[in-house]
C-alpha atoms as a PDB file:
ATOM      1  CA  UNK A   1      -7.862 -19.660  13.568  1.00  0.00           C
ATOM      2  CA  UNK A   2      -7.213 -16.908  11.191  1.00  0.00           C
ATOM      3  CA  UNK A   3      -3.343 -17.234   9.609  1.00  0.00           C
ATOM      4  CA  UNK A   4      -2.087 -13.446   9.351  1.00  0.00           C
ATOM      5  CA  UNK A   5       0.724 -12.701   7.211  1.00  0.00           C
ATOM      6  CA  UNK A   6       2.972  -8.837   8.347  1.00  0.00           C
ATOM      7  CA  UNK A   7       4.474  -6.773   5.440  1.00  0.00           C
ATOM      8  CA  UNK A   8       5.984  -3.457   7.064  1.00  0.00           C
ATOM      9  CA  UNK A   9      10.048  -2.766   6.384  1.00  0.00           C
ATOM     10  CA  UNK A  10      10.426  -1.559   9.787  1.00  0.00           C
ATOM     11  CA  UNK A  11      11.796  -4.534  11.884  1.00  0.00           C
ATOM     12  CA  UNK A  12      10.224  -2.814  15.080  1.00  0.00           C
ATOM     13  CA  UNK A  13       6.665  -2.421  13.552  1.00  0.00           C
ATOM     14  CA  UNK A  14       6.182  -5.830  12.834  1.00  0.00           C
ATOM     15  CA  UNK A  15       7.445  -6.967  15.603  1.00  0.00           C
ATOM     16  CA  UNK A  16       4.897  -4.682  17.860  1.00  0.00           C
ATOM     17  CA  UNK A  17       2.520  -5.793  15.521  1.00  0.00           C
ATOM     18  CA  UNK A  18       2.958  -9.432  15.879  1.00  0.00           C
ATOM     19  CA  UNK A  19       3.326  -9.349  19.152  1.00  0.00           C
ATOM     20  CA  UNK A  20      -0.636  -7.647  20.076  1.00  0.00           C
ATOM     21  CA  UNK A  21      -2.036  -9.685  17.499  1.00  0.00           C
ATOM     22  CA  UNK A  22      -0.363 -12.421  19.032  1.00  0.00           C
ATOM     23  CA  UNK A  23      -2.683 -12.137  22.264  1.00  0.00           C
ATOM     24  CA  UNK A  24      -5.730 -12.077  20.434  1.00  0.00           C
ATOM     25  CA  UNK A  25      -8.423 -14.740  20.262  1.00  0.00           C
ATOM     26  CA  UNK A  26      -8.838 -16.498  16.837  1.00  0.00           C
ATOM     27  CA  UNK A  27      -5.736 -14.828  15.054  1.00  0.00           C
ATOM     28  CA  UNK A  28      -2.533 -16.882  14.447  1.00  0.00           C
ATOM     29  CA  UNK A  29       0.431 -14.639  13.313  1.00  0.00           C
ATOM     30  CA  UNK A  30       2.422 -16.907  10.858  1.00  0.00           C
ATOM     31  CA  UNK A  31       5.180 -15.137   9.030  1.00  0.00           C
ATOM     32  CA  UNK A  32       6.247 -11.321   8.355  1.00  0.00           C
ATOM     33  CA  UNK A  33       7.968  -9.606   5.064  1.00  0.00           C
ATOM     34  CA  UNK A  34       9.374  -6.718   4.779  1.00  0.00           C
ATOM     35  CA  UNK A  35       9.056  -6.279   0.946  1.00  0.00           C
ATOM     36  CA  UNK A  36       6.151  -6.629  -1.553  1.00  0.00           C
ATOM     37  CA  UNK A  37       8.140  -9.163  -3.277  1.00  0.00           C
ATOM     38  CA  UNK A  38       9.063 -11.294   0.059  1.00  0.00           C
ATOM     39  CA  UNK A  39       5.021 -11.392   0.714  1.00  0.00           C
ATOM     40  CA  UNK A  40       4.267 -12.840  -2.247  1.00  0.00           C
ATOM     41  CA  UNK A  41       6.517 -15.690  -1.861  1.00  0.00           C
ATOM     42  CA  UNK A  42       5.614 -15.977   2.015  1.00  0.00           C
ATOM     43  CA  UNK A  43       1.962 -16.316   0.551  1.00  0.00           C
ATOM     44  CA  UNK A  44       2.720 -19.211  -1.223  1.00  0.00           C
ATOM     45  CA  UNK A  45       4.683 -20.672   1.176  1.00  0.00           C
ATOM     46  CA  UNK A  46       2.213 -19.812   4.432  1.00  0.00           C
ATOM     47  CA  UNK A  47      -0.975 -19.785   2.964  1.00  0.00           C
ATOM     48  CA  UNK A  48      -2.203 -16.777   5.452  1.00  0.00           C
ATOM     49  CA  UNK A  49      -6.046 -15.872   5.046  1.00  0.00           C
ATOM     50  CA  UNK A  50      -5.059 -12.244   5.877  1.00  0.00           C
ATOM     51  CA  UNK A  51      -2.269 -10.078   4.976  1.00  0.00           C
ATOM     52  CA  UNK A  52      -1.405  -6.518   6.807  1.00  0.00           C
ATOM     53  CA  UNK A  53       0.037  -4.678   3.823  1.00  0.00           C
ATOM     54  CA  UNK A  54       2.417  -1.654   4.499  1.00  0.00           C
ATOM     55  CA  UNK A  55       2.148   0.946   1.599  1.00  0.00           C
ATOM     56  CA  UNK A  56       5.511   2.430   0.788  1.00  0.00           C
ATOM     57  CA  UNK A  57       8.393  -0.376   0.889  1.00  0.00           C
ATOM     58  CA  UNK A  58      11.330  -0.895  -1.463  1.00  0.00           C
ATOM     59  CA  UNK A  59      10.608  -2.626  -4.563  1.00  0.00           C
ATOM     60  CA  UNK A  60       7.435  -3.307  -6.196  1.00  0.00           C
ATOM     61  CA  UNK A  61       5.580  -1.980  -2.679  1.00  0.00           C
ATOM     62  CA  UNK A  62       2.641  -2.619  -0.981  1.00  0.00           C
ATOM     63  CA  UNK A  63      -0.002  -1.434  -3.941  1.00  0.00           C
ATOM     64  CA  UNK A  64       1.710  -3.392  -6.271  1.00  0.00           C
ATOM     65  CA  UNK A  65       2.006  -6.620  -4.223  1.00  0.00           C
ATOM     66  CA  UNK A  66      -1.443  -6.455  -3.574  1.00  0.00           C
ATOM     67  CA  UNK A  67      -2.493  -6.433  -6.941  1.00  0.00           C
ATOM     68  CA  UNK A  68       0.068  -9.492  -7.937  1.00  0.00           C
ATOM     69  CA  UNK A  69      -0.846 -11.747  -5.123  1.00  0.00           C
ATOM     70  CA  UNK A  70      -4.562 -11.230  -5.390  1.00  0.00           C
ATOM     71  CA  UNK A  71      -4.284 -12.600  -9.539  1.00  0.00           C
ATOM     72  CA  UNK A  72      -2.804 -16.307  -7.973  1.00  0.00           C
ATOM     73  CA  UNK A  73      -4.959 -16.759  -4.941  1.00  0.00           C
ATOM     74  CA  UNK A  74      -8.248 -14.425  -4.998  1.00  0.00           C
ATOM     75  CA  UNK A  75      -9.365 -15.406  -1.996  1.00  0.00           C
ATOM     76  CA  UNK A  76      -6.903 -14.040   0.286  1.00  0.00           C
ATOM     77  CA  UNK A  77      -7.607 -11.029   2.366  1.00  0.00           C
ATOM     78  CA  UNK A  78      -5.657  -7.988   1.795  1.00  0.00           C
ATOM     79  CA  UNK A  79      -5.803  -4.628   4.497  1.00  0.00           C
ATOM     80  CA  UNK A  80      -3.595  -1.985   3.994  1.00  0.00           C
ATOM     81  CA  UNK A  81      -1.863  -0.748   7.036  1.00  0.00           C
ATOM     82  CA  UNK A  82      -0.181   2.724   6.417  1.00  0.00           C
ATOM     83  CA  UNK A  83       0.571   5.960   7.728  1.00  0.00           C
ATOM     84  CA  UNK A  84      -1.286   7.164   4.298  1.00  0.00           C
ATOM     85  CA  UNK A  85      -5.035   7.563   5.906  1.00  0.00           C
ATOM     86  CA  UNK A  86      -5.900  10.447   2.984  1.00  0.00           C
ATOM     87  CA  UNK A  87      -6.491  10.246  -0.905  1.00  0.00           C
ATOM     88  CA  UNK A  88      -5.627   8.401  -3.336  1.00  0.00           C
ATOM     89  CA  UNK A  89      -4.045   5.647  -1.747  1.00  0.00           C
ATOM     90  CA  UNK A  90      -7.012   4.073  -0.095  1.00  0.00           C
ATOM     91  CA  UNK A  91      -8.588   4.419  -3.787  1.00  0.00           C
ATOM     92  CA  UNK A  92      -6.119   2.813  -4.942  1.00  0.00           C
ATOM     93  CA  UNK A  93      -6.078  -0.219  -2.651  1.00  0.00           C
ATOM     94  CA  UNK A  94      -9.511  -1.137  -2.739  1.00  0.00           C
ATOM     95  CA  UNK A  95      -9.403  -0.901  -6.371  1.00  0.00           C
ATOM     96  CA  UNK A  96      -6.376  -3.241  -6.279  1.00  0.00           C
ATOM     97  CA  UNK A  97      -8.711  -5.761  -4.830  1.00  0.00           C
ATOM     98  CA  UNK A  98      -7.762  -5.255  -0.726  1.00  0.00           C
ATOM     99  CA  UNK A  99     -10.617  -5.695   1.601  1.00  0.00           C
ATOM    100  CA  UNK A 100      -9.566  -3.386   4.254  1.00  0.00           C
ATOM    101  CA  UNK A 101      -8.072   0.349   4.780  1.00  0.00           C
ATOM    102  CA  UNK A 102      -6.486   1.025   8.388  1.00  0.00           C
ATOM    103  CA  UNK A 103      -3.765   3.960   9.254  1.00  0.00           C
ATOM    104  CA  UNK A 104      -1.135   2.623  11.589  1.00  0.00           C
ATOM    105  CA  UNK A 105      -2.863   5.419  14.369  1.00  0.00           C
ATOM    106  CA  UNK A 106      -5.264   2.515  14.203  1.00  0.00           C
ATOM    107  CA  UNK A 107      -5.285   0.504  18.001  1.00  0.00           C
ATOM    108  CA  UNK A 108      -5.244  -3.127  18.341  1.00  0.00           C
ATOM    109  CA  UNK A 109      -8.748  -3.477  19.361  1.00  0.00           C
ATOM    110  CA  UNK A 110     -10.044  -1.753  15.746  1.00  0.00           C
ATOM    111  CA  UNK A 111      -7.250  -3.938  13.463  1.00  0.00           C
ATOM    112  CA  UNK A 112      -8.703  -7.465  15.391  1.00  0.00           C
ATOM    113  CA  UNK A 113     -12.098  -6.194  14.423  1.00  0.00           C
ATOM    114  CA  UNK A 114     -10.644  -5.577  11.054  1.00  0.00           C
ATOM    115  CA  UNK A 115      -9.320  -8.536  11.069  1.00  0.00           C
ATOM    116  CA  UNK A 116     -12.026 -10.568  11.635  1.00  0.00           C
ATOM    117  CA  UNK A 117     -14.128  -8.507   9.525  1.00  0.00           C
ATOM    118  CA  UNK A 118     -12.309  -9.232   5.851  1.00  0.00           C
ATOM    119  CA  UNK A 119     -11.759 -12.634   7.042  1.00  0.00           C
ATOM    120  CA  UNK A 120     -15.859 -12.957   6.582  1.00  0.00           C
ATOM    121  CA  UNK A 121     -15.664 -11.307   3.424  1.00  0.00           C
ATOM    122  CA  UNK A 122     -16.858  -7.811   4.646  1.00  0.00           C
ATOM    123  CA  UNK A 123     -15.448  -4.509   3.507  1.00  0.00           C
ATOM    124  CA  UNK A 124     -13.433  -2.567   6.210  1.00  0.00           C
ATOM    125  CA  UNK A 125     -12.284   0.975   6.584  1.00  0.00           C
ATOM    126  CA  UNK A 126     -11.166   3.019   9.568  1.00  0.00           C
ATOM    127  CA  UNK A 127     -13.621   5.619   9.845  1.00  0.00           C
ATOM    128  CA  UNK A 128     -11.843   8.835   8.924  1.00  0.00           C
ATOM    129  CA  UNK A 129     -10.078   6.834   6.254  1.00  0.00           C
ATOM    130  CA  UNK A 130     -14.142   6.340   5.314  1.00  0.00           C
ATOM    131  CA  UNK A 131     -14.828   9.773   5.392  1.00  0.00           C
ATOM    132  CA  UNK A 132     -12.044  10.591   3.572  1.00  0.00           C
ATOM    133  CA  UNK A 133     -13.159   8.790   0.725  1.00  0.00           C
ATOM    134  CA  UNK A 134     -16.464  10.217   1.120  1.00  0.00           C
ATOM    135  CA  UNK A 135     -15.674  13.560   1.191  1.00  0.00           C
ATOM    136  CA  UNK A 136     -13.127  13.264  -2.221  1.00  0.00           C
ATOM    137  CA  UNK A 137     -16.295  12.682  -3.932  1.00  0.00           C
ATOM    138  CA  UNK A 138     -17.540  15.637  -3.537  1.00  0.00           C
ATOM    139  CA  UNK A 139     -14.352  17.742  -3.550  1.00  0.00           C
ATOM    140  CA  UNK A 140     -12.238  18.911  -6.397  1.00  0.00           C
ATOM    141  CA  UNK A 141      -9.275  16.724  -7.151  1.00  0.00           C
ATOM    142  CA  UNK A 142      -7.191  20.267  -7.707  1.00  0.00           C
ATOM    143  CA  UNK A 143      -6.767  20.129  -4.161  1.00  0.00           C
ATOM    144  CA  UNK A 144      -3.997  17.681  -4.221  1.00  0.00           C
ATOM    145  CA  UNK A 145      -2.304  16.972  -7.597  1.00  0.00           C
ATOM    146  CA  UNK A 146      -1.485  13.240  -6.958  1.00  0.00           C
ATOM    147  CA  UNK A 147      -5.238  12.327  -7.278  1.00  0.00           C
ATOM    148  CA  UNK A 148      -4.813  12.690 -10.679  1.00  0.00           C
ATOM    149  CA  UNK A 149      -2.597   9.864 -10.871  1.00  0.00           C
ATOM    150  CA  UNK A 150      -3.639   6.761 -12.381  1.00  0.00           C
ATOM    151  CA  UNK A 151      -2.159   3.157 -10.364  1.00  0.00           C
ATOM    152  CA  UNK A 152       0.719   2.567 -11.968  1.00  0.00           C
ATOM    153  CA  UNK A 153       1.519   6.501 -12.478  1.00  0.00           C
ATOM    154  CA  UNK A 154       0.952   6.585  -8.490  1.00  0.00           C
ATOM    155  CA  UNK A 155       3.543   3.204  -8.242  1.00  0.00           C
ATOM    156  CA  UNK A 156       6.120   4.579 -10.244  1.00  0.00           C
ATOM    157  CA  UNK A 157       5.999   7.850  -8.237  1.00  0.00           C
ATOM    158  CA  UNK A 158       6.709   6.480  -5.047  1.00  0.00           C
ATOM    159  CA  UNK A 159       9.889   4.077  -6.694  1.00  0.00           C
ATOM    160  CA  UNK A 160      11.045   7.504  -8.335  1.00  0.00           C
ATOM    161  CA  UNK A 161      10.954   9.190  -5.205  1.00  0.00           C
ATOM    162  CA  UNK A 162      12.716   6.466  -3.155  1.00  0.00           C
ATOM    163  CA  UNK A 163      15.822   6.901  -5.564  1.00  0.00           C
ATOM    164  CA  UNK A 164      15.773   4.050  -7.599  1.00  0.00           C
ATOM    165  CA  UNK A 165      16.306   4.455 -11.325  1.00  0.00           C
ATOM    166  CA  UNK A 166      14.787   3.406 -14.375  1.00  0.00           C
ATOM    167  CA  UNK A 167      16.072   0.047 -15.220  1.00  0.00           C
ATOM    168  CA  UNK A 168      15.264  -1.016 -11.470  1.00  0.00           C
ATOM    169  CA  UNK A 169      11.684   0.240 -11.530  1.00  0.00           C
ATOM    170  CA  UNK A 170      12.105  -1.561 -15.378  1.00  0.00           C
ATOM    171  CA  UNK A 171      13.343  -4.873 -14.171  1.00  0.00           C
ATOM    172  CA  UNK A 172      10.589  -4.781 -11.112  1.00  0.00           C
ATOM    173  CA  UNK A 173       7.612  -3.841 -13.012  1.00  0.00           C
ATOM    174  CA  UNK A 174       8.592  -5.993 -15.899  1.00  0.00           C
ATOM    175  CA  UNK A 175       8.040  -3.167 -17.734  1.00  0.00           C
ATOM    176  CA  UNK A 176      10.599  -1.978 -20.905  1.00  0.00           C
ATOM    177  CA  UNK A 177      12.898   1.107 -19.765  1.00  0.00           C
ATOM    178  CA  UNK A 178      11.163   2.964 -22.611  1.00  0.00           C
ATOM    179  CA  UNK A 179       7.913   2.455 -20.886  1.00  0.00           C
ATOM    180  CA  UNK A 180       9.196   3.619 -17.347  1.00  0.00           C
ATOM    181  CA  UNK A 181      10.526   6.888 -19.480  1.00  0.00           C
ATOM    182  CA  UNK A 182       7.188   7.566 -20.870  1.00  0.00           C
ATOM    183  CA  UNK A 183       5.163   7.288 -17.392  1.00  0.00           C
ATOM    184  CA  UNK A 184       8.097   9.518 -15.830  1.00  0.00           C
ATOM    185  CA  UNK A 185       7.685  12.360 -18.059  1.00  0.00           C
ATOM    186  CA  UNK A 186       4.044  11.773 -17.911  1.00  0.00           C
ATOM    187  CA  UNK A 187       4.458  12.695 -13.880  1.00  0.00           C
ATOM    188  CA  UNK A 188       6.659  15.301 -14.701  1.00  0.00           C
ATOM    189  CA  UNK A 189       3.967  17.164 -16.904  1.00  0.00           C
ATOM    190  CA  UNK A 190       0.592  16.249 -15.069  1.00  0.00           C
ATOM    191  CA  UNK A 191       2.303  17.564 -12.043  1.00  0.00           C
ATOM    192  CA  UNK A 192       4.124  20.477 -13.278  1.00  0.00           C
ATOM    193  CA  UNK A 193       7.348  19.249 -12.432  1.00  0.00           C
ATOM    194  CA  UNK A 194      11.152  19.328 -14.318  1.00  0.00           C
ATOM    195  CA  UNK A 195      12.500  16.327 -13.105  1.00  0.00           C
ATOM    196  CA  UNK A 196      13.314  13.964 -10.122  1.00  0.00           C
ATOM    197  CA  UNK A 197      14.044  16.033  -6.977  1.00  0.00           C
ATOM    198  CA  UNK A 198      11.296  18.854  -7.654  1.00  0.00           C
ATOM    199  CA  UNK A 199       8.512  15.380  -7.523  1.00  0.00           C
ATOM    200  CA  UNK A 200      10.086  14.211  -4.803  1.00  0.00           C
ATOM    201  CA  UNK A 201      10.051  18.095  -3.213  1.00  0.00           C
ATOM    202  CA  UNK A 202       6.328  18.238  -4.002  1.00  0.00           C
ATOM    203  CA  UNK A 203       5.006  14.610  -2.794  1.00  0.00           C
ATOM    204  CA  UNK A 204       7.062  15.699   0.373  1.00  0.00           C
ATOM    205  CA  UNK A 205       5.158  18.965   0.087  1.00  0.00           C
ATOM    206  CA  UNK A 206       1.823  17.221  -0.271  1.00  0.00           C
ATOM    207  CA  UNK A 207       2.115  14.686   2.223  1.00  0.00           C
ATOM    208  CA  UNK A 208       2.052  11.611  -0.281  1.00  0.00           C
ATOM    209  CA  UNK A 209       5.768  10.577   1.057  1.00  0.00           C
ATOM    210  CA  UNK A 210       6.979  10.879   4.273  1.00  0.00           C
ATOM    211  CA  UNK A 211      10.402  12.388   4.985  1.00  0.00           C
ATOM    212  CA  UNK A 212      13.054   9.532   5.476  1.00  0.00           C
END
């Protein structure tokens, strides 16, 4: 039986979710979270073999968690589950260490085969998330400013745009406020922006956050 372990913040979309996985054969839905934080402790408590990661959460979030809970127990499975099916976020993931990329567009028949799939140690992406990633290879990045972001850049983004402020994303990211500062303005001048509300304006604008 495969343990699976839900991370979305939305109260109704892990409960859908758990509920269709719940049917299928050789998958055993054993806890939820609704932060990247709560999923690491769940981890350790539950010992899932698979977690469905949601992207954007408050807190650390989903790209972060990944990368935290993969350092303590590198065996467990990791597949991103996010309205995010474009680049760089499923970049980003599988360089994080997650085994699997899957838009929540995705039906339940596709995310058991996922499922099973990572659970065997076997890469899996949803196919236009595939292509997507195929395609940036050939494309210019100047297409869409974010994919000059590096990981933590990208991270700090998304906790910018959700509103919190610097000694939050500080205390989360165990980082010094100083630090924070320096990767803020760094956002601000690789993406052309003068502060706060214009980045959140243009990941809006560019699809990279989704209007709340």
């Amino acid at each position: 039986m495969i343990k699976v372990l839900l991370v979305d913040d939305h109260d109704l979309v892990r409960m859908g979710l758990g509920r269709l996985l719940s049917d299928a054969d050789g998958i055993e839905v054993v806890g939820e979270a609704e932060s990247g934080e709560e999923a690491i402790k769940k981890v350790k408590e539950l010992n899932p073999h698979v977690v469905m990661m949601d992207a954007n959460m408050p807190g650390i979030g989903g790209l972060e968690a990944t990368r935290r809970m993969l350092r303590f127990e590198p065996d467990l499975k990791v597949i991103a589950l996010t309205v995010h099916g474009s680049e760089p976020y499923p970049s980003q993931f599988i360089a994080a260490g997650a085994m699997g990329y899957l838009t929540k567009g995705t039906d339940i028949d596709e995310m058991v085969k996922a499922i099973h799939s990572v659970n065997r140690g076997k890469l899996y992406l949803a196919a236009e998330v595939a292509q997507q990633m195929a395609l940036s290879q050939f494309s210019k990045t100047e297409d869409n400013p974010f994919s000059t972001l590096s990981e933590r850049e990208m991270q700090i983004m998304l906790m910018i745009t959700r509103g919190e402020k610097v000694q939050a994303i500080s205390d989360k990211l165990h980082l010094s406020p100083k630090t924070v500062n320096s990767y803020r303005y760094r956002l601000f001048e690789k993406l052309g922006v003068e502060n706060d509300v214009s980045l959140t304006h243009m990941a809006l604008r560019y699809k990279v956050i989704e209007a709340q």
